[in-house]
C-alpha atoms as a PDB file:
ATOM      1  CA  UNK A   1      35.792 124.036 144.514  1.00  0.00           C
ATOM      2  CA  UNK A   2      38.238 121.668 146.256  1.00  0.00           C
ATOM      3  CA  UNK A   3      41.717 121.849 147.203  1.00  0.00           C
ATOM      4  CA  UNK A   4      44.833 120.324 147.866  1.00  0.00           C
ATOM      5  CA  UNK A   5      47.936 120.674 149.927  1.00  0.00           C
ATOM      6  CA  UNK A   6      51.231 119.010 150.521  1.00  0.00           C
ATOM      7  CA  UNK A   7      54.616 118.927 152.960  1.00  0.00           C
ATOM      8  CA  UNK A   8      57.952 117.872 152.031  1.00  0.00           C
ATOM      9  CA  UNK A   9      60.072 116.680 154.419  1.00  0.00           C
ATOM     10  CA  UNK A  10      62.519 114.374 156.482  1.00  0.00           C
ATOM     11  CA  UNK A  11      59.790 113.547 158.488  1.00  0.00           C
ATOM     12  CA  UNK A  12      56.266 114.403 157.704  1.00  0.00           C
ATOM     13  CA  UNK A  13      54.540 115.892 160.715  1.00  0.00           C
ATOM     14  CA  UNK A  14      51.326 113.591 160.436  1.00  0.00           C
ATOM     15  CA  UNK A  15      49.339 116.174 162.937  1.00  0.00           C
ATOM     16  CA  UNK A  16      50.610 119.146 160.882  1.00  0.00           C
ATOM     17  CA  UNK A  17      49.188 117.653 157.615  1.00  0.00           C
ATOM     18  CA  UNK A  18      45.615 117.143 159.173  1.00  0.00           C
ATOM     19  CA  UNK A  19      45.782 120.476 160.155  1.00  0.00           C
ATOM     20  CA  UNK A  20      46.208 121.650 157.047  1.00  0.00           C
ATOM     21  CA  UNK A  21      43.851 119.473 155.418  1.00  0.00           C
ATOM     22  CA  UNK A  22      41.360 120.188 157.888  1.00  0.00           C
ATOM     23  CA  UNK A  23      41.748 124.167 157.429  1.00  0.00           C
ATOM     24  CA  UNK A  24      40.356 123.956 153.645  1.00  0.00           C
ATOM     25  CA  UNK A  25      37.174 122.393 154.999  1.00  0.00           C
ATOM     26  CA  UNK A  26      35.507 125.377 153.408  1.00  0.00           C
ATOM     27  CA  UNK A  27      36.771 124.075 149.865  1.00  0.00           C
ATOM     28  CA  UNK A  28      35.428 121.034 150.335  1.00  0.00           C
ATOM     29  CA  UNK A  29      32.904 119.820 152.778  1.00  0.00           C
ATOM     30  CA  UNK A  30      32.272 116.358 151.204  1.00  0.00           C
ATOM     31  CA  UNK A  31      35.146 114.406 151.225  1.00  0.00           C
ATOM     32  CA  UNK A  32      38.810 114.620 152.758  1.00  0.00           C
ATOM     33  CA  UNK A  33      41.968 112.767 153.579  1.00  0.00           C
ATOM     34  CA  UNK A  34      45.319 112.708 153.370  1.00  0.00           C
ATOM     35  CA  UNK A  35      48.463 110.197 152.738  1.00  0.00           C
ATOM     36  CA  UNK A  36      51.831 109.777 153.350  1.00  0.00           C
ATOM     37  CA  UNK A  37      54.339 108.863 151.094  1.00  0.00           C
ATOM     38  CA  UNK A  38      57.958 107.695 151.994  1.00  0.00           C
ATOM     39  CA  UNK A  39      60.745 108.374 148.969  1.00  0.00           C
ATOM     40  CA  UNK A  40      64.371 107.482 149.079  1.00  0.00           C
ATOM     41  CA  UNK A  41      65.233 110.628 150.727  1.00  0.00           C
ATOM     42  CA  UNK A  42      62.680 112.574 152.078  1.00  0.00           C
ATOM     43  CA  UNK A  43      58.348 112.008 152.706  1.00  0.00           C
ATOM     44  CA  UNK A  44      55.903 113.349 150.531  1.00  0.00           C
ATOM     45  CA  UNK A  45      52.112 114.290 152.799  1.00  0.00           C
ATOM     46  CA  UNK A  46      49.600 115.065 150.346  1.00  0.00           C
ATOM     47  CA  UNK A  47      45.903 116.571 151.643  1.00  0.00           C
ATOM     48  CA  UNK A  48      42.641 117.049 149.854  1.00  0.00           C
ATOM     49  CA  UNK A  49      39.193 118.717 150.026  1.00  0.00           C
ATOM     50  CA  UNK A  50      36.315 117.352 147.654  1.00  0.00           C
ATOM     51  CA  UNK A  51      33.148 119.204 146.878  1.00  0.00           C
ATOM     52  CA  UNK A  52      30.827 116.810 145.080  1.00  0.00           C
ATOM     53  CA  UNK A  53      29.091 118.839 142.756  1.00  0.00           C
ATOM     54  CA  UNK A  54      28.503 116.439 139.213  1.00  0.00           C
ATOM     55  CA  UNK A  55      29.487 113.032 141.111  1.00  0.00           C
ATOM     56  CA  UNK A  56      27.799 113.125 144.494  1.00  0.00           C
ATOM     57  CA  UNK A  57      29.728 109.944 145.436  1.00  0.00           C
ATOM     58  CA  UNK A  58      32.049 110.917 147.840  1.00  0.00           C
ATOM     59  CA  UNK A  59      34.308 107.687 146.642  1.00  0.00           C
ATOM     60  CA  UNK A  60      37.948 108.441 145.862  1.00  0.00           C
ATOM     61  CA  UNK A  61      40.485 108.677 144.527  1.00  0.00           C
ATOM     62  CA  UNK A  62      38.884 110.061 141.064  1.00  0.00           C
ATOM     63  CA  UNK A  63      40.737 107.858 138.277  1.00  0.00           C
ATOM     64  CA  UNK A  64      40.742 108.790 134.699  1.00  0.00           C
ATOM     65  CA  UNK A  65      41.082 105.109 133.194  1.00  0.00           C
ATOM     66  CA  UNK A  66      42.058 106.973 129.617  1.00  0.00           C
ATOM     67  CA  UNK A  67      45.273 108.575 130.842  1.00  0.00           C
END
């Protein structure tokens, strides 16, 4: 299992968004991170959790090449 997460905002609260990445630890033990993304208006924090299960490589991000 793995899992993501994500914050909306005027101002991302980096700290807050390692929190929450770091509370889904469970979901995903292998791998982690998280990014922040400015827009025109508002910032976009995106989290994840990776549990290697068929790809042990704890490498990211996963690309699909095809889509």
């Amino acid at each position: 299992m793995c899992g993501i997460c994500g914050i909306i905002s005027n101002k991302v609260n980096k700290d807050a968004l390692k929190r929450m990445t770091d509370a889904m630890f469970n979901r995903g033990p292998d791998a982690g991170g998280f990014c922040i993304i400015p827009t025109c208006s508002k910032e976009v924090g995106l989290g994840h959790r990776r549990l290697s299960i068929f790809d042990t490589s704890d490498a990211g991000p996963m690309v699909d090449r095809v889509m």
